[in-house]
PDB file of N, CA and C in Angstrom:
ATOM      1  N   UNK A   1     -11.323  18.044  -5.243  1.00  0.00           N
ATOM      2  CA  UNK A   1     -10.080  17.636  -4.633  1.00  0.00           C
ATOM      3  C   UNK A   1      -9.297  18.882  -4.233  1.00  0.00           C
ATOM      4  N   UNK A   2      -8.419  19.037  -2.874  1.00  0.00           N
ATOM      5  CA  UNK A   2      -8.309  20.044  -2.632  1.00  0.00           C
ATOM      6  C   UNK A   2      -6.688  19.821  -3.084  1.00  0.00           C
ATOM      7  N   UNK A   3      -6.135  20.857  -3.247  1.00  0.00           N
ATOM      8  CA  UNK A   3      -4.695  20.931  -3.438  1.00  0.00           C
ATOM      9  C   UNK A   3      -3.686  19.591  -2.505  1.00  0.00           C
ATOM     10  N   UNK A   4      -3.958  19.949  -1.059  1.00  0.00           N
ATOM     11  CA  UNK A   4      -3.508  19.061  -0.281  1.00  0.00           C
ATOM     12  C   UNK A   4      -3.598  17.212  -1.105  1.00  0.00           C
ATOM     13  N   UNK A   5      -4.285  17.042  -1.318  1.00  0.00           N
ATOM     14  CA  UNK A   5      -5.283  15.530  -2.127  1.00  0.00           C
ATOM     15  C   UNK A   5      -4.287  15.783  -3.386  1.00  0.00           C
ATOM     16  N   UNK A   6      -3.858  16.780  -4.395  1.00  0.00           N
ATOM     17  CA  UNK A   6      -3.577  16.765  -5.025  1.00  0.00           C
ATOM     18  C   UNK A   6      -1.790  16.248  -5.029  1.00  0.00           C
ATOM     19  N   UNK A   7      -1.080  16.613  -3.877  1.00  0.00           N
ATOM     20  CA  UNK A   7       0.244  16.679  -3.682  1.00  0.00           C
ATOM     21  C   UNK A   7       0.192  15.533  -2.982  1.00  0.00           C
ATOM     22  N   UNK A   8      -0.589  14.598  -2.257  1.00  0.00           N
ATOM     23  CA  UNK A   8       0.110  14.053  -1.478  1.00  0.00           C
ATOM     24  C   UNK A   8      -0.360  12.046  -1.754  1.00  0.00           C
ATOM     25  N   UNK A   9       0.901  11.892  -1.599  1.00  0.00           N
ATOM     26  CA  UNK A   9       0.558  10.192  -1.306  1.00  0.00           C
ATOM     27  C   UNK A   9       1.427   9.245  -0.330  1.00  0.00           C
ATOM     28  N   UNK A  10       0.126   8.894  -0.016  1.00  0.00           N
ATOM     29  CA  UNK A  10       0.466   7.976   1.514  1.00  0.00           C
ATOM     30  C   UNK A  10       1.117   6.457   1.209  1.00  0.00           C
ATOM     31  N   UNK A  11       2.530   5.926   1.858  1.00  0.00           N
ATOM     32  CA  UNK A  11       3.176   5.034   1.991  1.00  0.00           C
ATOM     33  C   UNK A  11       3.101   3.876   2.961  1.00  0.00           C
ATOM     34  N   UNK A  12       2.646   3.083   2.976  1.00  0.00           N
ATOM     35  CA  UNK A  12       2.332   2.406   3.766  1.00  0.00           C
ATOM     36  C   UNK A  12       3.002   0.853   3.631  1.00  0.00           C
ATOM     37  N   UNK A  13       3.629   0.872   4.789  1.00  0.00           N
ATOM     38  CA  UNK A  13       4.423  -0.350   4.686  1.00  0.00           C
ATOM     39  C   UNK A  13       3.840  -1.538   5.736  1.00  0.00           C
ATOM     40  N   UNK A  14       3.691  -3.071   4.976  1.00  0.00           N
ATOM     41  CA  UNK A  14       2.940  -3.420   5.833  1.00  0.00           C
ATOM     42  C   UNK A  14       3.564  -5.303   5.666  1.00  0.00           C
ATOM     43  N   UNK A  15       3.400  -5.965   6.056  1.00  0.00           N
ATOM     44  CA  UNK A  15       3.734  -7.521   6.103  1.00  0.00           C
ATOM     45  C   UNK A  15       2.816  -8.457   6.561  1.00  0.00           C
ATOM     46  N   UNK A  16       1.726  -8.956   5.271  1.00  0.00           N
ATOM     47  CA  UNK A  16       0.860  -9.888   6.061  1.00  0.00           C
ATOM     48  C   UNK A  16      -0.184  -9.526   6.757  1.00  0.00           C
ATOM     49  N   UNK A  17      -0.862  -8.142   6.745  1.00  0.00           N
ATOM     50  CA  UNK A  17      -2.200  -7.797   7.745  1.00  0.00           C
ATOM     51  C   UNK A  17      -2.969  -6.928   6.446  1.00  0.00           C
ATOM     52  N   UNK A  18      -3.801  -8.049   5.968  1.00  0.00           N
ATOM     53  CA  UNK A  18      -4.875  -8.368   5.129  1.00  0.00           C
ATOM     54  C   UNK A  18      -5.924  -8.135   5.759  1.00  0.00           C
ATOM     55  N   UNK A  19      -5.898  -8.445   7.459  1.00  0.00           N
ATOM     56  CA  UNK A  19      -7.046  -8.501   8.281  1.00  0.00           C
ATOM     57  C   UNK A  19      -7.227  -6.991   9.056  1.00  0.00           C
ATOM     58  N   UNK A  20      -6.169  -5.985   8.856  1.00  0.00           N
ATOM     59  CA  UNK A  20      -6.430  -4.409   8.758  1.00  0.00           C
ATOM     60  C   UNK A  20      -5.946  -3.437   7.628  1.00  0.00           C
ATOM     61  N   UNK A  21      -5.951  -4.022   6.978  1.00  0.00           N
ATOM     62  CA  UNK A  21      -5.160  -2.846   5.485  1.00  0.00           C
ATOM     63  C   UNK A  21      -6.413  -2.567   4.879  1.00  0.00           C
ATOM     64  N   UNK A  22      -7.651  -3.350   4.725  1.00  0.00           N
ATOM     65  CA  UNK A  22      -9.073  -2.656   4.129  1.00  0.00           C
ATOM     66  C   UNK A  22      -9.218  -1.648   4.660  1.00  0.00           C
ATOM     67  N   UNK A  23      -9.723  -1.834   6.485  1.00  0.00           N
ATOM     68  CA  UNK A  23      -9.932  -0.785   7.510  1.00  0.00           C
ATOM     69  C   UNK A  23      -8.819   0.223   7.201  1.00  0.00           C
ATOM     70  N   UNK A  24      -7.614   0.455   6.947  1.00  0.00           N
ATOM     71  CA  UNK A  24      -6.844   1.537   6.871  1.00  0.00           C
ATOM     72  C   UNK A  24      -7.735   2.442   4.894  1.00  0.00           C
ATOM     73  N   UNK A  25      -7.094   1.700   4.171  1.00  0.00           N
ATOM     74  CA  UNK A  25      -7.585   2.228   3.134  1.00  0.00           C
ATOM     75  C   UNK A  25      -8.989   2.707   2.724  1.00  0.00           C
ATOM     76  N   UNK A  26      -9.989   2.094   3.806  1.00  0.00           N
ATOM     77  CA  UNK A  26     -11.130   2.719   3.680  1.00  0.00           C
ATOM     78  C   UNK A  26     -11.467   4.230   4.386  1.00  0.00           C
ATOM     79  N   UNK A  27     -10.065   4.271   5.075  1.00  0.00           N
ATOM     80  CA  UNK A  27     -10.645   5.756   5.772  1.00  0.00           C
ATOM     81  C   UNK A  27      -9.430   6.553   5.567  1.00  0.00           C
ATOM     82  N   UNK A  28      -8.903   6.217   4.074  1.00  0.00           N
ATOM     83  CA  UNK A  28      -8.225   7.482   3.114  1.00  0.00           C
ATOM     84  C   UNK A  28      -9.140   7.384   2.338  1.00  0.00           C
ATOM     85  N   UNK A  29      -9.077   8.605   1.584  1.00  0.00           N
ATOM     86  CA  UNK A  29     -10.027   9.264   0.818  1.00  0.00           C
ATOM     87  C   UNK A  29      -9.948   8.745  -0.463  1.00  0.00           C
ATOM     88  N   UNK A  30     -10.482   8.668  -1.219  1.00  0.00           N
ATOM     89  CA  UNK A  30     -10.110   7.893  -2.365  1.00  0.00           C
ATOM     90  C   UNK A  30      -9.637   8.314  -3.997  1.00  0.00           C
ATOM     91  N   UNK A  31      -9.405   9.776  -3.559  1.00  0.00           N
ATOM     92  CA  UNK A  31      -8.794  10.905  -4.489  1.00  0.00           C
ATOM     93  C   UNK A  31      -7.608  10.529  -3.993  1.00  0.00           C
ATOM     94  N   UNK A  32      -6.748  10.391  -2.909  1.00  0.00           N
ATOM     95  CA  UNK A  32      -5.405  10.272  -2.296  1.00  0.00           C
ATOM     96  C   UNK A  32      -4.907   9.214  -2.893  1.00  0.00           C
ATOM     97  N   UNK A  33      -3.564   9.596  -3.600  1.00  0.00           N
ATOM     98  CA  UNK A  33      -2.543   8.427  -3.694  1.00  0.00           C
ATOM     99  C   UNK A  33      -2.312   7.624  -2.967  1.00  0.00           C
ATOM    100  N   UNK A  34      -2.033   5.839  -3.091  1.00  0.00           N
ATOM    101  CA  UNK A  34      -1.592   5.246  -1.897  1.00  0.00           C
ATOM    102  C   UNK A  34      -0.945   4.290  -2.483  1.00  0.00           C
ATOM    103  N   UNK A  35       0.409   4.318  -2.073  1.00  0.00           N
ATOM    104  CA  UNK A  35       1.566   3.145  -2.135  1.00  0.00           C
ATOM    105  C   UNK A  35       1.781   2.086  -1.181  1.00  0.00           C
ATOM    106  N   UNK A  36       1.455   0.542  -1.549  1.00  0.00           N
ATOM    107  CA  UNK A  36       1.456  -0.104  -0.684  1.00  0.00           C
ATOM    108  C   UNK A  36       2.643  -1.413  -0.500  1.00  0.00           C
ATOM    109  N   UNK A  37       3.726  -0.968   0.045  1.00  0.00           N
ATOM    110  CA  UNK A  37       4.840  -1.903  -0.004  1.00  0.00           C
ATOM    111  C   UNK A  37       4.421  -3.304   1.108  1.00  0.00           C
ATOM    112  N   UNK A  38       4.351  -3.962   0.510  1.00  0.00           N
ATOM    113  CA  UNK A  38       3.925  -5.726   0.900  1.00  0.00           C
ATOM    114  C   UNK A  38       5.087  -6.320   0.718  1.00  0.00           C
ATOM    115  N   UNK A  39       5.652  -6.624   2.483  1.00  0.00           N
ATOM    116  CA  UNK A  39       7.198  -7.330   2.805  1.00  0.00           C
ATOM    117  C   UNK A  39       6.592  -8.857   2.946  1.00  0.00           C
ATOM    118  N   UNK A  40       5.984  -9.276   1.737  1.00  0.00           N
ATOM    119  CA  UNK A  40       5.591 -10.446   1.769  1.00  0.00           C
ATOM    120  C   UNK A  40       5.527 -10.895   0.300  1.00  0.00           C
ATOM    121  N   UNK A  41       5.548 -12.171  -0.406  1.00  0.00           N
ATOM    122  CA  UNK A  41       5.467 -12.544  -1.949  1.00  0.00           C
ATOM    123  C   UNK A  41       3.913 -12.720  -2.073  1.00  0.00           C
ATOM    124  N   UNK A  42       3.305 -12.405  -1.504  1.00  0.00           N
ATOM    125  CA  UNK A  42       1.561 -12.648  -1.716  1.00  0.00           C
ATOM    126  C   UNK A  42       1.105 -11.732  -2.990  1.00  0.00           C
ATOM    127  N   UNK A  43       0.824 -11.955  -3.764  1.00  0.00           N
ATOM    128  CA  UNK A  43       0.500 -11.511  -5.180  1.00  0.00           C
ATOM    129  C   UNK A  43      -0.895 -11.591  -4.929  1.00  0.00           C
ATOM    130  N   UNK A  44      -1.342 -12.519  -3.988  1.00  0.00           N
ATOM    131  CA  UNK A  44      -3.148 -12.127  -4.173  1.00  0.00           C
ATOM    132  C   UNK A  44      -3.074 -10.840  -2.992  1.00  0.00           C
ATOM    133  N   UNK A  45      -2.728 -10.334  -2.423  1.00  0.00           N
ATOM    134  CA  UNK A  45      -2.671  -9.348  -1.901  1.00  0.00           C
ATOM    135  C   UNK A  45      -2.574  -8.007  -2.676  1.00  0.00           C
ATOM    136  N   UNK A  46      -1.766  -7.935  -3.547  1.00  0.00           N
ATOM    137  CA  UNK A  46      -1.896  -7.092  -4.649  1.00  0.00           C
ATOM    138  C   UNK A  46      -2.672  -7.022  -5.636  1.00  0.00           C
ATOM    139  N   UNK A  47      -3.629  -7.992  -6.603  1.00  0.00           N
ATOM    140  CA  UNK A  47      -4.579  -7.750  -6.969  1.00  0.00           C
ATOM    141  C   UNK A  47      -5.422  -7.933  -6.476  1.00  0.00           C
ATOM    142  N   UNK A  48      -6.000  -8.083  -5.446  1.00  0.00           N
ATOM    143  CA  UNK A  48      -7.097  -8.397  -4.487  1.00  0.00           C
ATOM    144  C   UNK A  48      -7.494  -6.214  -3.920  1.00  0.00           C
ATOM    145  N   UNK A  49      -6.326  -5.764  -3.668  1.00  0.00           N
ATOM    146  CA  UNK A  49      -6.305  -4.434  -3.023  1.00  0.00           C
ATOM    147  C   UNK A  49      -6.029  -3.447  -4.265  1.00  0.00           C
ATOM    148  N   UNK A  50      -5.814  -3.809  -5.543  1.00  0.00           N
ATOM    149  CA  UNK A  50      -5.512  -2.944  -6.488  1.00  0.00           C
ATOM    150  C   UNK A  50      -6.908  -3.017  -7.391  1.00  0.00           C
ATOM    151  N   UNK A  51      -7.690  -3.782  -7.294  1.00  0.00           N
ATOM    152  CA  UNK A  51      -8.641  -3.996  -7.877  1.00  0.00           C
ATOM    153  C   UNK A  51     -10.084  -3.123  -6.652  1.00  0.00           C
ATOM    154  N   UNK A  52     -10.133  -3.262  -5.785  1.00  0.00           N
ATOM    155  CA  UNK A  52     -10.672  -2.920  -4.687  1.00  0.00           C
ATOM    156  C   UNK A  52     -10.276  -1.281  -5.177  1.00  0.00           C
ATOM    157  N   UNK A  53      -9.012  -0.563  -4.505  1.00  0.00           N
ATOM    158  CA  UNK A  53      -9.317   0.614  -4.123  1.00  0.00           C
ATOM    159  C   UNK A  53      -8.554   1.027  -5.788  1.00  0.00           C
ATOM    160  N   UNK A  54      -9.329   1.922  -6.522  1.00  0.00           N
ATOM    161  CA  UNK A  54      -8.166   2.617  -7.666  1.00  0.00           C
ATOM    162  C   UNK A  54      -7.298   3.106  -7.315  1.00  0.00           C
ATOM    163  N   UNK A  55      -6.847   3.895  -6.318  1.00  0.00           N
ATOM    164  CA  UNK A  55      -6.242   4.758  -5.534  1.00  0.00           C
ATOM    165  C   UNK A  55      -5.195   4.379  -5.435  1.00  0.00           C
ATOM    166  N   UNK A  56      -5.051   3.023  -5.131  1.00  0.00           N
ATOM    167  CA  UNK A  56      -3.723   2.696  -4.661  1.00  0.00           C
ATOM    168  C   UNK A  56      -2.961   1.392  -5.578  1.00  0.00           C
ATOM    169  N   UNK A  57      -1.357   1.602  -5.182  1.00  0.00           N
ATOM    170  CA  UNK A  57      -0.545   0.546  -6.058  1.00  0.00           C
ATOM    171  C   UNK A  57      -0.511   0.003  -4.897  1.00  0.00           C
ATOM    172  N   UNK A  58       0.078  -1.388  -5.199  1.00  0.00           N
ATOM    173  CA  UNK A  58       0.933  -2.672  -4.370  1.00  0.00           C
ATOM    174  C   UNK A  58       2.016  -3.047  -4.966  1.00  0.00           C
ATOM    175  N   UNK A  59       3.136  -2.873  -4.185  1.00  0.00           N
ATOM    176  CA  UNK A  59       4.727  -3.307  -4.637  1.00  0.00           C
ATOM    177  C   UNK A  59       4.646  -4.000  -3.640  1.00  0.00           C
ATOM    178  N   UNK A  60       5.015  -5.353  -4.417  1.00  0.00           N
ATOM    179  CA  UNK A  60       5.589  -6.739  -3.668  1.00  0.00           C
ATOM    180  C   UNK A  60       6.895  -6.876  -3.439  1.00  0.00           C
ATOM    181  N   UNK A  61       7.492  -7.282  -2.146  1.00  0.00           N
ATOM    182  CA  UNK A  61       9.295  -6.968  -1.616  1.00  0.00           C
ATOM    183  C   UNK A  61       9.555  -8.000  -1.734  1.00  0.00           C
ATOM    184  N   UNK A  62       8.542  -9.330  -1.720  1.00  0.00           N
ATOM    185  CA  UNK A  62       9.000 -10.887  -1.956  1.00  0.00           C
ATOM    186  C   UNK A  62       9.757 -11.279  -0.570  1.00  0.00           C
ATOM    187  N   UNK A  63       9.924 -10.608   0.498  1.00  0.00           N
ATOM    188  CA  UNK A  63      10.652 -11.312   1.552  1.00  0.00           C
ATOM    189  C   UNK A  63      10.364  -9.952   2.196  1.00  0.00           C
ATOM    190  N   UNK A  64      10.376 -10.221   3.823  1.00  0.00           N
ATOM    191  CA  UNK A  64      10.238  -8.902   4.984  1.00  0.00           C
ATOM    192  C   UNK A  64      11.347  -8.084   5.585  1.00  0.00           C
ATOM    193  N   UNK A  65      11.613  -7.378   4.405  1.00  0.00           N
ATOM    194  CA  UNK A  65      12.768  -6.082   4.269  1.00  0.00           C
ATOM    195  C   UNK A  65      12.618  -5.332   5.336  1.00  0.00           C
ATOM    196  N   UNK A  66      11.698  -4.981   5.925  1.00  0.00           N
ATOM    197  CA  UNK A  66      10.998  -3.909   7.366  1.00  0.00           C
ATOM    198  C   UNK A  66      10.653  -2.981   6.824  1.00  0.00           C
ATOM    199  N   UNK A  67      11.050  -1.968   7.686  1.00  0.00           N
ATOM    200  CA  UNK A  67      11.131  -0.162   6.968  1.00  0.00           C
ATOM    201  C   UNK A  67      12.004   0.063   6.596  1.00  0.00           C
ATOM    202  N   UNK A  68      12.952  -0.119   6.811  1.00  0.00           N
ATOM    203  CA  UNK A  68      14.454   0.798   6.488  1.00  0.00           C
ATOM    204  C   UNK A  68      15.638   0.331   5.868  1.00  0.00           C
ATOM    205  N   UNK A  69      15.333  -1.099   5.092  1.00  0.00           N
ATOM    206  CA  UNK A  69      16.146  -1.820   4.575  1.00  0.00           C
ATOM    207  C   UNK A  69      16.343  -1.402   3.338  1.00  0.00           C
ATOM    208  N   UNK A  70      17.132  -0.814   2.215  1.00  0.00           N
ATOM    209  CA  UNK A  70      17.727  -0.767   1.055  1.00  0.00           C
ATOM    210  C   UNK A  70      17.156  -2.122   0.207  1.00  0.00           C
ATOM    211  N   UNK A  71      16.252  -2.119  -0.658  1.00  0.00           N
ATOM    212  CA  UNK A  71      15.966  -3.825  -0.942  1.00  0.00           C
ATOM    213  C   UNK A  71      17.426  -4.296  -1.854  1.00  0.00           C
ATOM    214  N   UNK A  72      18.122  -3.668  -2.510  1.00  0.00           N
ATOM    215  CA  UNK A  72      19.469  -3.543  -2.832  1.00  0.00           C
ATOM    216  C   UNK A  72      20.420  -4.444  -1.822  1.00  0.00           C
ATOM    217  N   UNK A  73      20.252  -4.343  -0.874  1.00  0.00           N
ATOM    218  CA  UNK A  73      21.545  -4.557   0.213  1.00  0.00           C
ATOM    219  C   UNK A  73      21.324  -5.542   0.515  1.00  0.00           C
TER     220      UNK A  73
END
């Protein structure tokens, strides 16, 4: 793992596309951190993709916050 792999993790915000989030996570590396905010209450989405890649978490927003919403507000 190179230093870069070591510092960095990828954020990925997404709502409902189950039918490209494999294709994305399969072509990060699988040493790389990956945070996956799901603006959706789908819980099989999160263990379905947390079980799949080690690499990565799934935080569920329970409703479609976007990008830039404060889930607070």
């Amino acid at each position: 793992m190179t230093e870069f792999e070591k510092n960095i993790t990828f954020v990925i915000v997404c709502f409902r596309s189950d039918h490209i989030i494999d294709q994305c996570l399969k072509s990060i590396n699988s040493d790389i951190k990956v945070i996956i905010v799901e603006n959706s209450n789908n819980i099989f989405t999160k263990v379905r993709l947390e079980k799949k890649f080690s690499n990565t978490k799934v935080l569920i927003s329970g409703e479609n916050i976007g990008y830039g919403r404060d889930r607070k507000s």
